[in-house]
Protein backbone atom coordinates (compact mmCIF):
# COMPACT_ATOMS: atom_id res chain seq x y z
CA UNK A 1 51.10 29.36 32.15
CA UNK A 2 50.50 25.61 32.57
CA UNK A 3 46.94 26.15 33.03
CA UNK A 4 46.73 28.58 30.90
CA UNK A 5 48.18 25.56 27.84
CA UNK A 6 45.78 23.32 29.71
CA UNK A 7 42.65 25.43 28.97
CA UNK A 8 43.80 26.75 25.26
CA UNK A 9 44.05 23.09 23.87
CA UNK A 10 40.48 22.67 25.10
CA UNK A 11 39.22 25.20 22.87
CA UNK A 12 38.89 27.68 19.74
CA UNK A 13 40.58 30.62 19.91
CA UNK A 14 38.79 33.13 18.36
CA UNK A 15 40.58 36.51 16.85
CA UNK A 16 39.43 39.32 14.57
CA UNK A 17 42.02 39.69 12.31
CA UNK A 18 44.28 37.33 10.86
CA UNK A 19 46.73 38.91 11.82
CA UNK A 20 48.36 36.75 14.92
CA UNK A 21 51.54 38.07 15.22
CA UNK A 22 51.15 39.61 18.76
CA UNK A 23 49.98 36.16 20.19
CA UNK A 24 52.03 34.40 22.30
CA UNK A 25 50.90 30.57 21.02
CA UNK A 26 53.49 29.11 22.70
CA UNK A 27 51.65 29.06 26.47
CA UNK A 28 48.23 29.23 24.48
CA UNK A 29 48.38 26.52 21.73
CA UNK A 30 44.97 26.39 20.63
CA UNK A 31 43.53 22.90 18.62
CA UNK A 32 41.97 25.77 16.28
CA UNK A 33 41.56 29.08 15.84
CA UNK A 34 38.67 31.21 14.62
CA UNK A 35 39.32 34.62 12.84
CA UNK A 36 36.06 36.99 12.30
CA UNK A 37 36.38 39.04 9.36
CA UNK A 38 35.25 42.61 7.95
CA UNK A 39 32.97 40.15 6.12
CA UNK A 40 31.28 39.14 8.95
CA UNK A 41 32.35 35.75 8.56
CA UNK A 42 33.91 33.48 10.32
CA UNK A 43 36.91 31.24 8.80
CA UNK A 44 37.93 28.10 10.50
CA UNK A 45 41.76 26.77 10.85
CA UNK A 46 43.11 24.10 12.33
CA UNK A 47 46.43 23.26 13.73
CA UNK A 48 48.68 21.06 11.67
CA UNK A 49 51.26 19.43 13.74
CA UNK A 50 52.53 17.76 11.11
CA UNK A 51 53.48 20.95 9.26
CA UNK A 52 56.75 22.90 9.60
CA UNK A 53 57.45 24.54 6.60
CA UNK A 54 54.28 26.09 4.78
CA UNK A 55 54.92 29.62 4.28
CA UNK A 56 51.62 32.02 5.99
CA UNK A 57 49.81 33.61 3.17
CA UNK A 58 48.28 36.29 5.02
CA UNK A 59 45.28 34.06 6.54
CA UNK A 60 44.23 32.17 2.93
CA UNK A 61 44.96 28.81 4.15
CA UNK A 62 47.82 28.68 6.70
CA UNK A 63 48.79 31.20 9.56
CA UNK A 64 52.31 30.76 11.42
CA UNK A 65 51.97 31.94 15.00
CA UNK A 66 54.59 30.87 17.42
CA UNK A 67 55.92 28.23 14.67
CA UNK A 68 52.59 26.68 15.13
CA UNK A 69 50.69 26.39 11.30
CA UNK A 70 47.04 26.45 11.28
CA UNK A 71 45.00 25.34 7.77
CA UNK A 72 42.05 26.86 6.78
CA UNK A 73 38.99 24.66 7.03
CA UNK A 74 36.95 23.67 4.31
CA UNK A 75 33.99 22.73 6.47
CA UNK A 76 32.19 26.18 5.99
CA UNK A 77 30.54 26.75 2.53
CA UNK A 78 29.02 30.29 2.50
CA UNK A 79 26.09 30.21 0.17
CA UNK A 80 25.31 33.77 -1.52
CA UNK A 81 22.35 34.80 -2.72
CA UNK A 82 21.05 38.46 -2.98
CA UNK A 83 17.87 40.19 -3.48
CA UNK A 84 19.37 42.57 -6.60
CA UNK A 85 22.32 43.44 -8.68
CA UNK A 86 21.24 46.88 -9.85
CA UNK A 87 20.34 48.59 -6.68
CA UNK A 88 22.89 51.72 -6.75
CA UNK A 89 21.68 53.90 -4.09
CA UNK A 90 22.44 52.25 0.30
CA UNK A 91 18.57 51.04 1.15
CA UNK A 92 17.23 53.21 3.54
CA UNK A 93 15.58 50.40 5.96
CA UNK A 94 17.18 47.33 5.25
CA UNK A 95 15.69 43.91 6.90
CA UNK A 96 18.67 41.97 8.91
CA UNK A 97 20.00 39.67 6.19
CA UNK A 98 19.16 41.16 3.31
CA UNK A 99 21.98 41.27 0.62
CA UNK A 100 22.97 43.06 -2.52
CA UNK A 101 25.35 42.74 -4.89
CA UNK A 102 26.81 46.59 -4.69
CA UNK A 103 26.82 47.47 -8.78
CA UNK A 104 29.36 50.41 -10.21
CA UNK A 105 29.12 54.31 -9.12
CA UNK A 106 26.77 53.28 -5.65
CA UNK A 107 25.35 55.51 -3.37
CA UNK A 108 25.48 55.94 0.47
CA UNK A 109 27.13 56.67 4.10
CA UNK A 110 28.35 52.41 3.81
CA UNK A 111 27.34 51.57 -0.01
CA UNK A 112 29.79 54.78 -1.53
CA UNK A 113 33.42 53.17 -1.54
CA UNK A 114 32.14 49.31 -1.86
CA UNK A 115 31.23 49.29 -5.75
CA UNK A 116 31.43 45.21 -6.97
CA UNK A 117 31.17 43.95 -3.08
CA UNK A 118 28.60 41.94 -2.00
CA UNK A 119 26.71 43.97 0.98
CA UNK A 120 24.87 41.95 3.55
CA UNK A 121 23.02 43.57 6.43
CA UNK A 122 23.64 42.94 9.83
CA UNK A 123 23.12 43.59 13.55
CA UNK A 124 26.53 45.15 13.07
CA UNK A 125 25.41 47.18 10.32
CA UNK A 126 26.51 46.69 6.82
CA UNK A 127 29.60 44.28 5.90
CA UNK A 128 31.14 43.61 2.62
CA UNK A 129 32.87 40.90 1.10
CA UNK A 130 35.05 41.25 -1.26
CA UNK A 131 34.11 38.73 -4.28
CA UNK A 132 36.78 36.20 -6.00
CA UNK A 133 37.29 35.34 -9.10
CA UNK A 134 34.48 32.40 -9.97
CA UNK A 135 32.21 33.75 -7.25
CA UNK A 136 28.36 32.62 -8.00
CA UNK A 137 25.62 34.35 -6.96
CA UNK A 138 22.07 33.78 -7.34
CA UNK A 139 20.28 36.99 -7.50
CA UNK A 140 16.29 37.35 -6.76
CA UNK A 141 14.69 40.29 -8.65
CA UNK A 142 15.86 38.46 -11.66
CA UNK A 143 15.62 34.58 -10.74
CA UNK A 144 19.09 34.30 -12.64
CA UNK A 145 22.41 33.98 -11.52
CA UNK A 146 25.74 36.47 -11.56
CA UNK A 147 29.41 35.55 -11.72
CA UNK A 148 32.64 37.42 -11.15
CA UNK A 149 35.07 37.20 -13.58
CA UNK A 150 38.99 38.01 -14.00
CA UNK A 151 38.12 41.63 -15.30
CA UNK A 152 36.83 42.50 -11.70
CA UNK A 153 32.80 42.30 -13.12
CA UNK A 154 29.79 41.14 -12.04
CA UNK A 155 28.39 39.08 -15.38
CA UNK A 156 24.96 37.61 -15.34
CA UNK A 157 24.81 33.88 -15.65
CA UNK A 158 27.21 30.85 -14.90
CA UNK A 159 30.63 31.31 -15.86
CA UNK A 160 31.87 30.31 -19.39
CA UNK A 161 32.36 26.92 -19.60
CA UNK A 162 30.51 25.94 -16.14
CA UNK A 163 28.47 23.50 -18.75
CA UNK A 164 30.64 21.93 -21.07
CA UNK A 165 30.02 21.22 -24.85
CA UNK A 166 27.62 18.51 -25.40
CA UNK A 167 26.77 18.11 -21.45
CA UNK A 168 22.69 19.00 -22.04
CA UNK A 169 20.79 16.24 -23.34
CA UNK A 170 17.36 16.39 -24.93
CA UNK A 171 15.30 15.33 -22.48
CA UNK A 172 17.13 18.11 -20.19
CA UNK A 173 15.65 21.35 -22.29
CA UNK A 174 12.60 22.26 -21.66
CA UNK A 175 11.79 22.12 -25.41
CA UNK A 176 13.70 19.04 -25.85
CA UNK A 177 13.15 18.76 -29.78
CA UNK A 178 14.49 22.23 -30.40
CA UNK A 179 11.04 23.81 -32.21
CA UNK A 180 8.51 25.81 -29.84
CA UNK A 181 5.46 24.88 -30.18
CA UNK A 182 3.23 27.58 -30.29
CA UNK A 183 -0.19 28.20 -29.66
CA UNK A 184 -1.05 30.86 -32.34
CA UNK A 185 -0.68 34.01 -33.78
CA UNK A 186 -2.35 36.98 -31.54
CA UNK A 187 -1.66 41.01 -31.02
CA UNK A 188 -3.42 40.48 -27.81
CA UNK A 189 -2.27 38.53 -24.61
CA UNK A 190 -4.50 36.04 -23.94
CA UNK A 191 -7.22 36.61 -21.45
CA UNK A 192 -7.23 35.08 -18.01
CA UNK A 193 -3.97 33.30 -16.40
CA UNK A 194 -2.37 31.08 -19.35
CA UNK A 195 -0.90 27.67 -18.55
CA UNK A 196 2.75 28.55 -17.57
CA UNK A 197 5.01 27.61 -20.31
CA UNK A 198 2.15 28.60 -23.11
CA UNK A 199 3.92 30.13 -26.08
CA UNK A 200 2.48 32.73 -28.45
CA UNK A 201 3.66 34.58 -31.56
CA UNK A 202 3.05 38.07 -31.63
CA UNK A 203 1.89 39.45 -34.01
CA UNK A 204 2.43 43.50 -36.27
CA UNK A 205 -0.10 45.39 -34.30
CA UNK A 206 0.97 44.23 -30.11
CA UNK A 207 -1.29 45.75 -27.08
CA UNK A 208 -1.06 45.39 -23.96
CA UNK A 209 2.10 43.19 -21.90
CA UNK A 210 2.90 42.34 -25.92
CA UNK A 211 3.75 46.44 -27.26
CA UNK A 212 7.10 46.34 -28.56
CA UNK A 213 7.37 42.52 -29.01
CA UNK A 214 6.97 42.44 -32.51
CA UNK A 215 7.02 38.88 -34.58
CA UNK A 216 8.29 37.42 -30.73
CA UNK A 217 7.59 34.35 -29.59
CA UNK A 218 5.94 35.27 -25.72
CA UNK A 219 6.23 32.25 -22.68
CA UNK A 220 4.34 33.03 -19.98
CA UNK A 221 6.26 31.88 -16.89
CA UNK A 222 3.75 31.71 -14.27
CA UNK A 223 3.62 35.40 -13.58
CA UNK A 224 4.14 37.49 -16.63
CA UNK A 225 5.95 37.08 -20.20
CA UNK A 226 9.08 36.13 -21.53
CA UNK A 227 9.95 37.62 -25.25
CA UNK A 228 12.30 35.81 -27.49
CA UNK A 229 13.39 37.47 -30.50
CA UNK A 230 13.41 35.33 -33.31
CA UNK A 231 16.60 34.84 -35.86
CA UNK A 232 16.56 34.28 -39.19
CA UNK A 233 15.65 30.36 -40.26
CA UNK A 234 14.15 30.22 -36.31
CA UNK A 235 11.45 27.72 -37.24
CA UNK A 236 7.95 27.37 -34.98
CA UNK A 237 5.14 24.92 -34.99
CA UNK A 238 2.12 26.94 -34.90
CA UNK A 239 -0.70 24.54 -32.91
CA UNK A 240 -3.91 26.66 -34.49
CA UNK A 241 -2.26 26.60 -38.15
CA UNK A 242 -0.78 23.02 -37.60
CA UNK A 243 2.35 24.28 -39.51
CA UNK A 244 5.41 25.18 -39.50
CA UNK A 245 6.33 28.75 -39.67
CA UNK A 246 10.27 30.15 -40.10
CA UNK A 247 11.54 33.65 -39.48
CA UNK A 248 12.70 34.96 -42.87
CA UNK A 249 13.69 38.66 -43.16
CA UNK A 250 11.92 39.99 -40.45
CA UNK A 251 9.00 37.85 -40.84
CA UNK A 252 6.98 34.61 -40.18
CA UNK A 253 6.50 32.47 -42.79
CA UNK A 254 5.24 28.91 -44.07
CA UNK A 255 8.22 26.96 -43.66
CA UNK A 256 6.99 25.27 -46.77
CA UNK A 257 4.78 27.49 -48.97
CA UNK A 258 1.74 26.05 -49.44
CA UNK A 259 0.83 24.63 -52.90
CA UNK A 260 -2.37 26.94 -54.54
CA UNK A 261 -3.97 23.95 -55.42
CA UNK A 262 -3.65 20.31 -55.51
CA UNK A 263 -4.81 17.29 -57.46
CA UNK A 264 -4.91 13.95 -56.67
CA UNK A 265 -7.62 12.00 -59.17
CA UNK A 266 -7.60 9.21 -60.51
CA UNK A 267 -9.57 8.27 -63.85
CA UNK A 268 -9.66 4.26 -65.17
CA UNK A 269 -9.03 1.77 -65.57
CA UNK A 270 -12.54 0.15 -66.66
CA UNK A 271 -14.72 0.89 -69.52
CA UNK A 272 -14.93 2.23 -73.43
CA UNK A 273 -13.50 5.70 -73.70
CA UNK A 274 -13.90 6.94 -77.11
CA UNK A 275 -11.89 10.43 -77.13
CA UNK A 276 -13.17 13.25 -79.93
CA UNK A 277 -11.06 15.14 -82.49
CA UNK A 278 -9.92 18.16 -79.86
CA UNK A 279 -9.70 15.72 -76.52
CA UNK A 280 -11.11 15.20 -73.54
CA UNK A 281 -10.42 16.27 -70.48
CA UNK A 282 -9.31 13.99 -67.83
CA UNK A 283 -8.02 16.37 -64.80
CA UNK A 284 -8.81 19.68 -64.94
CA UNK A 285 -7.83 22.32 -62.28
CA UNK A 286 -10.41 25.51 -62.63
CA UNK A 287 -10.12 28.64 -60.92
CA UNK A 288 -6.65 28.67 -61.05
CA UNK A 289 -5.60 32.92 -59.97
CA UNK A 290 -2.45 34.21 -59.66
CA UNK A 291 -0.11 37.55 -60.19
CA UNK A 292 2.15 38.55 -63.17
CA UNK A 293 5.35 36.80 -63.12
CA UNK A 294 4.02 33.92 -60.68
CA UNK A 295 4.85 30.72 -62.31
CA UNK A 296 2.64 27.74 -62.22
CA UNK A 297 4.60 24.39 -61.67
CA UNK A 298 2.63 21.15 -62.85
CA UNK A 299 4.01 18.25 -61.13
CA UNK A 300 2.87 15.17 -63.10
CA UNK A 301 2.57 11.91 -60.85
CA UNK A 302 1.58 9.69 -63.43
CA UNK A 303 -0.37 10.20 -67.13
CA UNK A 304 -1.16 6.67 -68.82
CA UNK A 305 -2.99 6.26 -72.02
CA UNK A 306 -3.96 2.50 -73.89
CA UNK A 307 -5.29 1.42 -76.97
CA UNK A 308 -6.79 -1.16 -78.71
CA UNK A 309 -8.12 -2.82 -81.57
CA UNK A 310 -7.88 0.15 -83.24
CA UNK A 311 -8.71 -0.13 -87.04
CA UNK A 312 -6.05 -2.44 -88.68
CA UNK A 313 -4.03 -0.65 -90.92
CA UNK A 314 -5.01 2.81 -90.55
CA UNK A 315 -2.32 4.85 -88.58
CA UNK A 316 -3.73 6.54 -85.64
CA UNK A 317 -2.08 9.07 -82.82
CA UNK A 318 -3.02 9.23 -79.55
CA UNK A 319 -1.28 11.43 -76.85
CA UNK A 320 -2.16 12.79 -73.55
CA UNK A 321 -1.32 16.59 -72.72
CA UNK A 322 -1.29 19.95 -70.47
CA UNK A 323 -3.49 22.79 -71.79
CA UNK A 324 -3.90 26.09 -70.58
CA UNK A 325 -7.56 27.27 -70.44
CA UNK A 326 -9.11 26.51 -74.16
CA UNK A 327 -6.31 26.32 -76.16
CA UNK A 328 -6.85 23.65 -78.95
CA UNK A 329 -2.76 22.60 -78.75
CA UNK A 330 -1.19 21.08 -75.51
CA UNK A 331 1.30 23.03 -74.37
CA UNK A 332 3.22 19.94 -73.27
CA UNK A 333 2.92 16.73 -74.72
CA UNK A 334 3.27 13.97 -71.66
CA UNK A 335 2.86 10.43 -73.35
CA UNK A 336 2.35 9.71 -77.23
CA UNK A 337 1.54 6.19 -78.69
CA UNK A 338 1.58 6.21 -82.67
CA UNK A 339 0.49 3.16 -84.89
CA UNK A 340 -1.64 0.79 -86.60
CA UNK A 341 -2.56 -0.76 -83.69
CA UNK A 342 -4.57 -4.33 -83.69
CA UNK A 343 -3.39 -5.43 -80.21
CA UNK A 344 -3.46 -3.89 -76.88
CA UNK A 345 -1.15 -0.97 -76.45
CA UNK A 346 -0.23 1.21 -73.91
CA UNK A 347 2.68 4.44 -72.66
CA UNK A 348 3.04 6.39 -70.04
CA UNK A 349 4.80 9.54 -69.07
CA UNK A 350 7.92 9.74 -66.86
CA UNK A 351 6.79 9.87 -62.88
CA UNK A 352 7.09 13.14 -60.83
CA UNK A 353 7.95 15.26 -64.36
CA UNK A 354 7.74 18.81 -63.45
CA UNK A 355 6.34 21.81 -66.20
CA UNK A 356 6.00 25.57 -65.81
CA UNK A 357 3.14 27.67 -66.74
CA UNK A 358 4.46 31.65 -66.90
CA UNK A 359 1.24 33.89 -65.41
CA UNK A 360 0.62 36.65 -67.50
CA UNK A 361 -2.11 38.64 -65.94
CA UNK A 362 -4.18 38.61 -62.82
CA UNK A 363 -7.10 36.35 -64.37
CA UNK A 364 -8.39 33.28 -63.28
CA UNK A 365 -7.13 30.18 -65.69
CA UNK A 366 -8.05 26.34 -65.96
CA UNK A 367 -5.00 23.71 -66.41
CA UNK A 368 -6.24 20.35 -67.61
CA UNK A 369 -4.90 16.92 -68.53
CA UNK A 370 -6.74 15.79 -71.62
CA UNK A 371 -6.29 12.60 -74.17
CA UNK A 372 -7.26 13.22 -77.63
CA UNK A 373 -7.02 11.03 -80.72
CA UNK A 374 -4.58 13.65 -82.98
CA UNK A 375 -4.96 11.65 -86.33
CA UNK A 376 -5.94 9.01 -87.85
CA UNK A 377 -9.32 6.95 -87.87
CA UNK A 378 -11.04 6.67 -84.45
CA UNK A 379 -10.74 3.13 -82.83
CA UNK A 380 -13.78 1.10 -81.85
CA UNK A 381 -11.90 -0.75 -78.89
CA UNK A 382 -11.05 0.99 -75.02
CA UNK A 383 -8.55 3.39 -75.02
CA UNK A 384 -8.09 4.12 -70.67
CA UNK A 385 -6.35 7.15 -69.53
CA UNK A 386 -5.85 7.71 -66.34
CA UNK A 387 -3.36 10.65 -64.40
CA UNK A 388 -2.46 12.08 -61.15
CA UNK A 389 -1.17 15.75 -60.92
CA UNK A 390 -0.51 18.10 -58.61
CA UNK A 391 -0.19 22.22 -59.29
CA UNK A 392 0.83 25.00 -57.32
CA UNK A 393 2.25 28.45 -57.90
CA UNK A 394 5.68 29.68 -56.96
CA UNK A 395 6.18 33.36 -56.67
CA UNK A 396 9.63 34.60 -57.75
CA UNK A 397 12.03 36.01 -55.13
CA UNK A 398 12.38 40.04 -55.43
């Protein structure tokens, strides 16, 4: 027996079961003991002399043999990974150390009773381990990681919660300014192998690795192609467009609708201008086509108009204003300057005034800025106008 002691302090005692209770650890008082599980695993403890009251657990984190308490080591981390979590039906010619998470209703001699376990194979055939609550698992067929939760499920990703509110910066994402950056629009994957990370909205009429990716946004990840399905106000910055584009009912469109036309003239400010009965124009925007109930809007950045030495005495009108195709009346009147002028005089409109056109038909109309002398006797001295405006057309909401 005293050699016996002698030897047992000297070494790890090494069980397969937890279960001590037939041990006499009073002539064998192992340092540490071993136990090898149905998990194939072995779990360290080691003998706490300090300890005389923790109650055993059932082989946890303390086992009471001969009033002797052992604590479960921490030194061993198992590290799990598998090669799927959807493989239902016991592999037929498994490869020592492969490993599966075992999903709901599996399938063979081992793999029938062990649904939610995580299988590994050994030289000692299959073992199981029953998971815990929290368990992580990286799984390879999907390069993604499962967790086990309190309902007794496998879950794919982290637990929630494992990254705290807030705890991702920027630079962290892999789009760190929250817009993808697209390449363009295309039914058709690109040919050849795509730089990994390239993005791509598909487009109404997919082929190929894009059929049934509709208005997605495709990453290629090195391999093959990742869909995301947009939501509605997703925004994109298309690279070929150099635009923005936002998901809007069920669609891609301009983030910002772009204006039909724009102006941006100048006329002025040096020599005689001498404007007709009927005006002159001095912006006009030709070509102008839209559709029944499309509204133009007329943005007017500036409209300035000056007289002088006009004929002393006689009162003369001057005004500058929008007119739609030939009519002989403005249909807004921007900036108006009224007198008997024999000194330099000048008004302008308000900046960044907005006016509405309604479109009547589908035929192509001319909107132009024009001065005109409205009444009174013409003026022999410069009268400068000069304007800046900018149209485009705005198409009701259904």
């Amino acid at each position: 027996a005293t050699v016996r002691s002698e030897v047992a302090q000297g070494i790890v005692g090494v069980f397969d079961t937890p279960d001590l209770s037939g041990e006499n650890f009073a002539i064998q008082p192992y340092a540490a003991i071993a136990v090898y599980g149905p998990d194939g695993d072995l779990v360290f403890y080691a003998y706490d002399a300090d300890d005389t009251t923790t109650a055993d657990d059932g082989g946890t984190t303390c086992i009471v043999v001969s009033g002797r308490r052992y604590k479960r080591s921490t030194e061993l981390t198992v590290k799990d990974a598998v090669l799927s979590a959807t493989t239902t039906a016991q592999p037929a010619s498994p490869t020592l150390g492969d490993a599966y998470i075992v999903p709901a209703a599996p399938s063979g001699t081992d793999w029938a009773s062990k649904a939610e376990t995580v299988a590994t194979f050994t030289a000692r055939g299959w073992i199981f381990r029953q998971p815990y609550v929290g368990m992580v698992v990286y799984v390879e067929d999907e390069a993604t990681f499962y967790h086990y939760n309190a309902s007794g499920d496998w879950q794919q990703g982290l637990p929630p919660g494992a990254l705290p509110d807030g705890s991702i910066v920027p630079m962290k994402l892999f789009e760190p300014f929250g817009i993808l950056v697209v390449e363009d629009e295309r039914n058709d994957p690109p040919g050849g192998t795509p730089t990994t990370g390239s993005l791509y909205q598909v487009g109404t009429s997919p082929t190929g690795a894009f059929v049934g990716h509709v208005g997605e946004i495709a990453r290629f990840n090195g391999v093959s192609y990742d869909f995301i399905a947009a939501s509605e106000g997703n925004t994109i910055y298309r690279k070929d467009a150099s635009t923005l584009f936002s998901y809007r009912s069920g669609a891609w469109e301009l983030t910002i609708a772009t204006a039909v036309l724009k102006f941006f003239k100048m006329y002025g400010p040096s020599g005689n201008v001498a404007y007709a009965e009927g005006g002159t124009a001095i912006l006009s925007a030709t070509g102008l086509s839209g559709s029944v109930g499309d509204v133009w809007e007329i943005q007017i950045r500036e409209a300035y108009i000056q007289t002088n030495l006009s004929q002393t005495g006689a009162s003369t009108k001057f005004d500058i204003g929008i007119y739609f195709d030939g009519e002989s009346s403005p249909r807004f009147v921007l900036v108006e300057i009224t007198g008997t002028f024999d000194s330099l005089t000048s008004g302008s409109a308000r900046e960044d005034s907005f006016y509405y056109i309604s479109v009547d038909d589908v035929a192509t109309h001319t909107i132009s800025l024009k001065a005109r002398r409205s009444s009174g006797g013409l003026a022999s001295g410069s009268r400068i106008a000069r304007a800046t405006m900018n149209i485009r057309r705005l198409t009701p909401s259904a």
